[in-house]
N, C-alpha and C. Protein backbone atom coordinates (compact mmCIF):
# COMPACT_ATOMS: atom_id res chain seq x y z
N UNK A 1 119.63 -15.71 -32.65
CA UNK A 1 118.99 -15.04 -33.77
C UNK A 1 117.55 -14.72 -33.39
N UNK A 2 117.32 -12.80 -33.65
CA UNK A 2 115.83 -12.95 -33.42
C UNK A 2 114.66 -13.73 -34.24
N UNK A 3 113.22 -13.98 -34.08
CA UNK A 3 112.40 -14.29 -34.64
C UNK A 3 111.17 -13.69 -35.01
N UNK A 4 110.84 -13.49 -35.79
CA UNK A 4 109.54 -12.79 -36.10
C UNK A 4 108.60 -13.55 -37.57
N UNK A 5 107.18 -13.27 -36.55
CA UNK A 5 106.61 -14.33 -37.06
C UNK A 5 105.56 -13.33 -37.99
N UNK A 6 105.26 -13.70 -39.07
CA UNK A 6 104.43 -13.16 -40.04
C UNK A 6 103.04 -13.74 -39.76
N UNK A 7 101.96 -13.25 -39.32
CA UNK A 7 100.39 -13.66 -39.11
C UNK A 7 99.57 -12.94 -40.07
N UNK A 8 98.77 -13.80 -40.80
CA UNK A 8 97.79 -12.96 -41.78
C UNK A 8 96.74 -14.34 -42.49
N UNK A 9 95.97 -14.04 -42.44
CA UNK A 9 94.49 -15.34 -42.84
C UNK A 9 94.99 -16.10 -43.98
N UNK A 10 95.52 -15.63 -45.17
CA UNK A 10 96.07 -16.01 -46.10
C UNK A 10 97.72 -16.63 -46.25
N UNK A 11 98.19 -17.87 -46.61
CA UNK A 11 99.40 -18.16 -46.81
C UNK A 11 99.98 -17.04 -47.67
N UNK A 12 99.37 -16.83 -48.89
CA UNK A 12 99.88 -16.15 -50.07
C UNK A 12 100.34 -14.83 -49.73
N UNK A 13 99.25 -14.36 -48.89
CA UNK A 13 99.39 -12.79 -48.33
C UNK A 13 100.83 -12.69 -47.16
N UNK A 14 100.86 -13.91 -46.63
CA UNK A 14 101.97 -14.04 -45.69
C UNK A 14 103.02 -13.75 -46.43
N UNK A 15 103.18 -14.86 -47.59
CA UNK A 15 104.77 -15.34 -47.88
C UNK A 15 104.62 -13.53 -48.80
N UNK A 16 103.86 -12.90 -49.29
CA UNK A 16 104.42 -11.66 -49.60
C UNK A 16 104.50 -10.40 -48.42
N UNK A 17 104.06 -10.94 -47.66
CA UNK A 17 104.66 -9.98 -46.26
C UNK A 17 105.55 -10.00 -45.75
N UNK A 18 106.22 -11.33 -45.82
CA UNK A 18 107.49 -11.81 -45.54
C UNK A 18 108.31 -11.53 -46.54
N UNK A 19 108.12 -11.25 -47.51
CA UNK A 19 109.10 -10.64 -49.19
C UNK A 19 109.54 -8.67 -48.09
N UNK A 20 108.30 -8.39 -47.89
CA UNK A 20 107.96 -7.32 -47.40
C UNK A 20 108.72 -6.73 -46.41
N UNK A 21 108.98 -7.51 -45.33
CA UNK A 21 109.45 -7.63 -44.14
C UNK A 21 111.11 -7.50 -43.95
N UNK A 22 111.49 -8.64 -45.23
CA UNK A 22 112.57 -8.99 -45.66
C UNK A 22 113.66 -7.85 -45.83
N UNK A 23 112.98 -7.10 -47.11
CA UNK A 23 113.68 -6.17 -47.89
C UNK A 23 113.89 -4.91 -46.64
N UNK A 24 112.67 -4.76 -46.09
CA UNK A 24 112.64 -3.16 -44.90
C UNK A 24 113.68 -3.37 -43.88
N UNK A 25 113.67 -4.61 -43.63
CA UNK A 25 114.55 -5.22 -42.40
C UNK A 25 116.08 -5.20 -42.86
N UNK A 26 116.61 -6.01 -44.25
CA UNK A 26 117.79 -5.93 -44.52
C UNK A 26 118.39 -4.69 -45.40
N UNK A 27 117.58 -3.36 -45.57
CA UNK A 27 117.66 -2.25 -45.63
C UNK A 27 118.33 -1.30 -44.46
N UNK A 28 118.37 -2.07 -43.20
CA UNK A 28 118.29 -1.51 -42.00
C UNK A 28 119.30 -2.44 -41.37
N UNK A 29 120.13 -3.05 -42.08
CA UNK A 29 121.18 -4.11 -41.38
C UNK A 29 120.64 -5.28 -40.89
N UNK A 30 119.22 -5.57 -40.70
CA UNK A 30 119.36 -6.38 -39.67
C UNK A 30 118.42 -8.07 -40.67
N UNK A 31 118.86 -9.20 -40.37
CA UNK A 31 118.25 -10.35 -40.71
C UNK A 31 118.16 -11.81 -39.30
N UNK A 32 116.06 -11.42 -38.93
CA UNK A 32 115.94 -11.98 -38.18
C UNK A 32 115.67 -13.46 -39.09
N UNK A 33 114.83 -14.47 -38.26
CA UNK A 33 114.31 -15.15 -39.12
C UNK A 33 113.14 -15.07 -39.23
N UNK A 34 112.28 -15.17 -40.35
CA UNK A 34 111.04 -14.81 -40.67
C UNK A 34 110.25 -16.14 -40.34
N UNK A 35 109.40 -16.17 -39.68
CA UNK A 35 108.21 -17.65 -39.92
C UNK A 35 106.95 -16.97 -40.27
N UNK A 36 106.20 -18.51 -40.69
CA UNK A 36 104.96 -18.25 -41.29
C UNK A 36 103.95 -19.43 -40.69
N UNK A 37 103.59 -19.20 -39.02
CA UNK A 37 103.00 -19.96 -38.78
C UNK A 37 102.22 -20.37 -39.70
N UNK A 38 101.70 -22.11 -39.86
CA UNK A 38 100.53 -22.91 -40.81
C UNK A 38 99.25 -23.06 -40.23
N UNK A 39 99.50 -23.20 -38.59
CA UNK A 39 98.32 -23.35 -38.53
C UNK A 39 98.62 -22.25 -36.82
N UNK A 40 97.37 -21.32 -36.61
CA UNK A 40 97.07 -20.88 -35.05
C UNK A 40 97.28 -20.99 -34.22
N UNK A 41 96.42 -22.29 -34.51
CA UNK A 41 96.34 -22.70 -32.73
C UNK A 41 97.81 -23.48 -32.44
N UNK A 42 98.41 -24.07 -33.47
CA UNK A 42 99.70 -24.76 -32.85
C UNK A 42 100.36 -23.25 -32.56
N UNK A 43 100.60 -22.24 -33.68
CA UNK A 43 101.38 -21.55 -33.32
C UNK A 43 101.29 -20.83 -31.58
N UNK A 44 100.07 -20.58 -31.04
CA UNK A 44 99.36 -20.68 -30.00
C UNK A 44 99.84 -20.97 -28.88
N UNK A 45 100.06 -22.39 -29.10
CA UNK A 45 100.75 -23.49 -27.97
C UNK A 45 102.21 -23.21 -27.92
N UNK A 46 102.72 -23.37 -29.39
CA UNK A 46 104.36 -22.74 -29.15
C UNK A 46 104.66 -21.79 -28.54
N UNK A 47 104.04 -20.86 -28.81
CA UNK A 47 104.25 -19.38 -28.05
C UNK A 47 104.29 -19.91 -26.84
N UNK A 48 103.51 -19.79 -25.90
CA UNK A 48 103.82 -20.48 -24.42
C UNK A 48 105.34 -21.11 -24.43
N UNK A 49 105.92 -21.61 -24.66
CA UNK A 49 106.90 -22.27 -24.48
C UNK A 49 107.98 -20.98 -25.17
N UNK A 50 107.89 -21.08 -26.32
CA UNK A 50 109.00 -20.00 -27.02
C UNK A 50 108.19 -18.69 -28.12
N UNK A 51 108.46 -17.95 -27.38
CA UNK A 51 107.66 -16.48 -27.98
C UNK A 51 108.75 -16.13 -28.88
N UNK A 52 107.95 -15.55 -30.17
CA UNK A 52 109.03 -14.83 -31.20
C UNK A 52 109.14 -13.22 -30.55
N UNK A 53 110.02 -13.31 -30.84
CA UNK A 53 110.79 -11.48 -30.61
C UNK A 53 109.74 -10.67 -31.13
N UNK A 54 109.34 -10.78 -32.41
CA UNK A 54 108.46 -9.67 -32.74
C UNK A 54 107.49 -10.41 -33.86
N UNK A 55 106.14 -9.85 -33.87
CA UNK A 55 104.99 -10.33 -34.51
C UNK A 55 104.36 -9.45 -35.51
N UNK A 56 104.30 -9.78 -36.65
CA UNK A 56 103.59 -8.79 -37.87
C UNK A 56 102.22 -9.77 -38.10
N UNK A 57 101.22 -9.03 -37.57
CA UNK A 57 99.52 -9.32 -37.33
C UNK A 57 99.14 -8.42 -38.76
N UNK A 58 98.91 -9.09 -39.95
CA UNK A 58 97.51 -8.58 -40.51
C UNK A 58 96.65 -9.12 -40.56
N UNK A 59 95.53 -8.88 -40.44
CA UNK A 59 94.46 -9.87 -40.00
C UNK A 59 93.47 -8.51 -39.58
N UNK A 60 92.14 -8.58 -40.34
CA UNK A 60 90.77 -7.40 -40.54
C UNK A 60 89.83 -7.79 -39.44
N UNK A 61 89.40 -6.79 -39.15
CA UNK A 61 88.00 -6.74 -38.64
C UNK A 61 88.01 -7.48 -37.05
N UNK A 62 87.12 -8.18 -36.56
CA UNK A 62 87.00 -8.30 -35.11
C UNK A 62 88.25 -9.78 -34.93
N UNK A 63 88.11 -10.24 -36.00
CA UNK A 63 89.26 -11.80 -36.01
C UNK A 63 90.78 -11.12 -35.91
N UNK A 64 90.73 -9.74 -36.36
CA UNK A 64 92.38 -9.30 -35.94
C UNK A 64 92.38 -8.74 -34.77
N UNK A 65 91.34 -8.57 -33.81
CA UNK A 65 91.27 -7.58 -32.83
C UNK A 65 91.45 -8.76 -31.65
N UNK A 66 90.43 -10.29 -32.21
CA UNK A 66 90.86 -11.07 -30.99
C UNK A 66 92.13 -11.82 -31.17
N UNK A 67 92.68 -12.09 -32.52
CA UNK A 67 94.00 -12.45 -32.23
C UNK A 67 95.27 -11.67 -31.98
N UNK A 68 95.11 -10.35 -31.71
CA UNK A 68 96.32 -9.19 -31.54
C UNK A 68 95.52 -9.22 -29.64
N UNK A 69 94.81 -9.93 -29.01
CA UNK A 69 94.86 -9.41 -27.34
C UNK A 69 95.08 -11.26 -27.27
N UNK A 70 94.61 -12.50 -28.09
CA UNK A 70 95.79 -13.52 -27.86
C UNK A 70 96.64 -13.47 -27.48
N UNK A 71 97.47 -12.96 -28.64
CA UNK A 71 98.80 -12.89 -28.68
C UNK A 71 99.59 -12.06 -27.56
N UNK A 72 99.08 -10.72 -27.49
CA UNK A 72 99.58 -10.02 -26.40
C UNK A 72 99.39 -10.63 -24.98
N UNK A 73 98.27 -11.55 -24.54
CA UNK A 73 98.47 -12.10 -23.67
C UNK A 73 99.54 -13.14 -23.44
N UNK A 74 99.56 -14.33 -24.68
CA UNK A 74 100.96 -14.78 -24.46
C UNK A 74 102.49 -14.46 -24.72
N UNK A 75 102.13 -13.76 -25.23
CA UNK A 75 103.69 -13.05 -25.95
C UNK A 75 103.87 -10.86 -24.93
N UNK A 76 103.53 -11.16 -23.23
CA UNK A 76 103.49 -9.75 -23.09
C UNK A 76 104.46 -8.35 -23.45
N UNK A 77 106.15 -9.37 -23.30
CA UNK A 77 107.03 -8.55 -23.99
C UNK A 77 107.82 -8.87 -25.07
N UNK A 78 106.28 -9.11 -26.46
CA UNK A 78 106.88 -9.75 -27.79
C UNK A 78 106.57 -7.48 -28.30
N UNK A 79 107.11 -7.89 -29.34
CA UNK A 79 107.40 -6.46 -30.33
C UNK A 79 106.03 -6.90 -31.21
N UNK A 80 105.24 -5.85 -31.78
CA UNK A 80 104.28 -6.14 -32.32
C UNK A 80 103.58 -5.07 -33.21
N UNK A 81 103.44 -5.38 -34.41
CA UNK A 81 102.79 -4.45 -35.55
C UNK A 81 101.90 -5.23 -35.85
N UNK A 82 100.38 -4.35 -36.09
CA UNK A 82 99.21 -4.66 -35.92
C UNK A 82 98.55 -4.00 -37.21
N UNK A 83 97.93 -4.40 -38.23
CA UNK A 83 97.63 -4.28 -39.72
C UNK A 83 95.99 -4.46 -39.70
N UNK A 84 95.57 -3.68 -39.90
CA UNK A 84 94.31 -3.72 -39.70
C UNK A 84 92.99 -3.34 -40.44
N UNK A 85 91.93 -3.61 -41.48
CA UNK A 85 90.94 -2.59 -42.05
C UNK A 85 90.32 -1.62 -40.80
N UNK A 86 89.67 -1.83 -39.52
CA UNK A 86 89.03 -1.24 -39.16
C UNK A 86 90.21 0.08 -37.68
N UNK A 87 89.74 0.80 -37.81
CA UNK A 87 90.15 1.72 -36.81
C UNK A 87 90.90 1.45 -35.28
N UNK A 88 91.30 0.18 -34.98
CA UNK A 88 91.32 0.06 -33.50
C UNK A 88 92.91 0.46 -33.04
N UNK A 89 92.33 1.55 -33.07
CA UNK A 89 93.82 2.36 -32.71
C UNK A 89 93.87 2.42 -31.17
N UNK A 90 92.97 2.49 -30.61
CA UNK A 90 92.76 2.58 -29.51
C UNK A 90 93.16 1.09 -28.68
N UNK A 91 92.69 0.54 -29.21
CA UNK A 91 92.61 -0.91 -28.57
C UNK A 91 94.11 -1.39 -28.67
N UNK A 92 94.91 -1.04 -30.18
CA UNK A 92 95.80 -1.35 -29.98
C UNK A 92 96.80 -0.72 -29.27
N UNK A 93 96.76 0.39 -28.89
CA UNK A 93 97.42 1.21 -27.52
C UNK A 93 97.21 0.49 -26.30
N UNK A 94 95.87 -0.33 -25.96
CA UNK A 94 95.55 -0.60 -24.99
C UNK A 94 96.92 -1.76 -24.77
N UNK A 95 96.96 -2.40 -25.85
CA UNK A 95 97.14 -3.97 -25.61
C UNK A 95 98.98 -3.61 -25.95
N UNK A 96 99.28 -2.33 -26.23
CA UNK A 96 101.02 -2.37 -26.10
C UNK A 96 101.26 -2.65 -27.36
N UNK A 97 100.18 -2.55 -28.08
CA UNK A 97 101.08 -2.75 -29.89
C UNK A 97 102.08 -1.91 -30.35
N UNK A 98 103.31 -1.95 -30.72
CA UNK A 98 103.74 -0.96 -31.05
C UNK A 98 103.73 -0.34 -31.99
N UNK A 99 103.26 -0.70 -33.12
CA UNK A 99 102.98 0.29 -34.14
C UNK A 99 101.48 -0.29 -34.96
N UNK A 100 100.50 0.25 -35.02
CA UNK A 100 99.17 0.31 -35.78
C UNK A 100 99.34 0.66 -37.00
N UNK A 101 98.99 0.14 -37.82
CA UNK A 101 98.68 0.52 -39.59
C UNK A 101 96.86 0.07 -39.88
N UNK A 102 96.02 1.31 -39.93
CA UNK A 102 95.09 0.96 -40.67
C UNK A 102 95.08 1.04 -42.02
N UNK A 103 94.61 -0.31 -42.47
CA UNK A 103 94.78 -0.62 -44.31
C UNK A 103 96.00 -1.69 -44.21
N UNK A 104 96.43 -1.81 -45.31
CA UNK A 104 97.27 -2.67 -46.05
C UNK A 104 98.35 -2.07 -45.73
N UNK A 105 99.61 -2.35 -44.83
CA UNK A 105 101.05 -2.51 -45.21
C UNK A 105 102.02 -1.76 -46.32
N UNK A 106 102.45 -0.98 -46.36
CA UNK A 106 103.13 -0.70 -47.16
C UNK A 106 104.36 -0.60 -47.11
N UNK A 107 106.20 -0.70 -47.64
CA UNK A 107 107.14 -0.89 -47.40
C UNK A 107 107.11 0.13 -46.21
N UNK A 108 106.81 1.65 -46.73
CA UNK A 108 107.13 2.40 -45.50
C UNK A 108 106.49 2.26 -44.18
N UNK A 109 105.22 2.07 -44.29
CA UNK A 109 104.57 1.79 -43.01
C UNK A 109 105.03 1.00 -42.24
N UNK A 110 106.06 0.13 -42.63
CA UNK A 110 106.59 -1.31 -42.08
C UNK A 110 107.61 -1.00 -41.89
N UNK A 111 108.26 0.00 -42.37
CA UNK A 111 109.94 0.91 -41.98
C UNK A 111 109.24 1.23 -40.31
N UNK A 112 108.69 2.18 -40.59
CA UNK A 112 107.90 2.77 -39.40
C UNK A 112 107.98 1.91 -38.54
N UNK A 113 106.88 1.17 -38.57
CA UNK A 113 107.09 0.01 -37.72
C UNK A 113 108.66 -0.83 -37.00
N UNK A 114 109.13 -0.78 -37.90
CA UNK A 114 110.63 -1.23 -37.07
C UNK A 114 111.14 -0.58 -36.54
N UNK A 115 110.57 1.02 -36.73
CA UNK A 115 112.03 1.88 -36.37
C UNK A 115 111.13 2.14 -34.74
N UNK A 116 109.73 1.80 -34.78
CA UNK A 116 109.14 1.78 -33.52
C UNK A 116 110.03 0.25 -32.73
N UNK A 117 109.95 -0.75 -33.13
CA UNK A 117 110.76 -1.85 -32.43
C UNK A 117 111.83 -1.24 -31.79
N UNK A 118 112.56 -0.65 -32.93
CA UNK A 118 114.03 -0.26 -32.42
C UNK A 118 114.35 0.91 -31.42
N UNK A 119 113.04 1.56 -31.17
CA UNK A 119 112.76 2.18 -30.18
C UNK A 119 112.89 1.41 -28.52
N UNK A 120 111.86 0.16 -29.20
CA UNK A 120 111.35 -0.21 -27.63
C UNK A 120 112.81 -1.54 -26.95
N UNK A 121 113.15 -2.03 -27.97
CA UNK A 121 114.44 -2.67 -28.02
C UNK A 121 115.43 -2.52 -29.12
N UNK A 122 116.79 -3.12 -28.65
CA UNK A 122 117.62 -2.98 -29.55
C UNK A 122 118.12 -3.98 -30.66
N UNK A 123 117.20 -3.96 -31.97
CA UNK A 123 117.48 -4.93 -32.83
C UNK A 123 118.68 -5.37 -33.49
């Protein structure tokens, strides 16, 4: 079973990204399992050992910019949507994100986003 992990500063904001995630995903046939790392840095350490399939990063400003080249360093061929206030469209090209959303998430933006996954692998 794949895994995909929901990242965002807030629990609350998570577990409704994961509502989020849920519905776009089993719209589309498919039910990975959703996590909601608790804490970073463990999630951090796990990765090294077992990388999730694919990663939904919201997380603003320069704290989402250094945890989306984290992550891409340990996770190099994890699937990855990157949620962002500020512009780093660029950066996230750099680092292999596959799909950028500046602003807030929205069901479709997050369709988008999968149908970019399902591009780069087969979900």
């Amino acid at each position: 079973m794949d895994r995909i992990a929901v990242i965002s500063p807030s629990p609350s904001k998570s577990i409704r990204l994961c509502r989020q995630m849920a519905r776009c995903l089993a719209g589309m046939g498919y039910f990975p399992l959703l996590e909601i790392p608790e804490d970073l840095e463990a999630f951090y350490y796990a990765m090294r050992a077992s990388p999730p399939d694919g990663i939904l990063l919201v997380m603003d400003g320069i704290a989402g910019l250094n945890t989306a080249e984290h992550l891409r360093h340990l996770g190099p061929d994890c699937t990855m949507i990157w949620c962002c206030d500020l512009d780093f469209s660029l950066q996230a090209y750099r680092l292999r994100v596959d799909y950028f959303i500046q602003g807030n998430p929205t069901e479709e933006s997050l369709r988008q986003g999968i149908l970019c996954w399902q591009d780069r692998r087969k979900l």
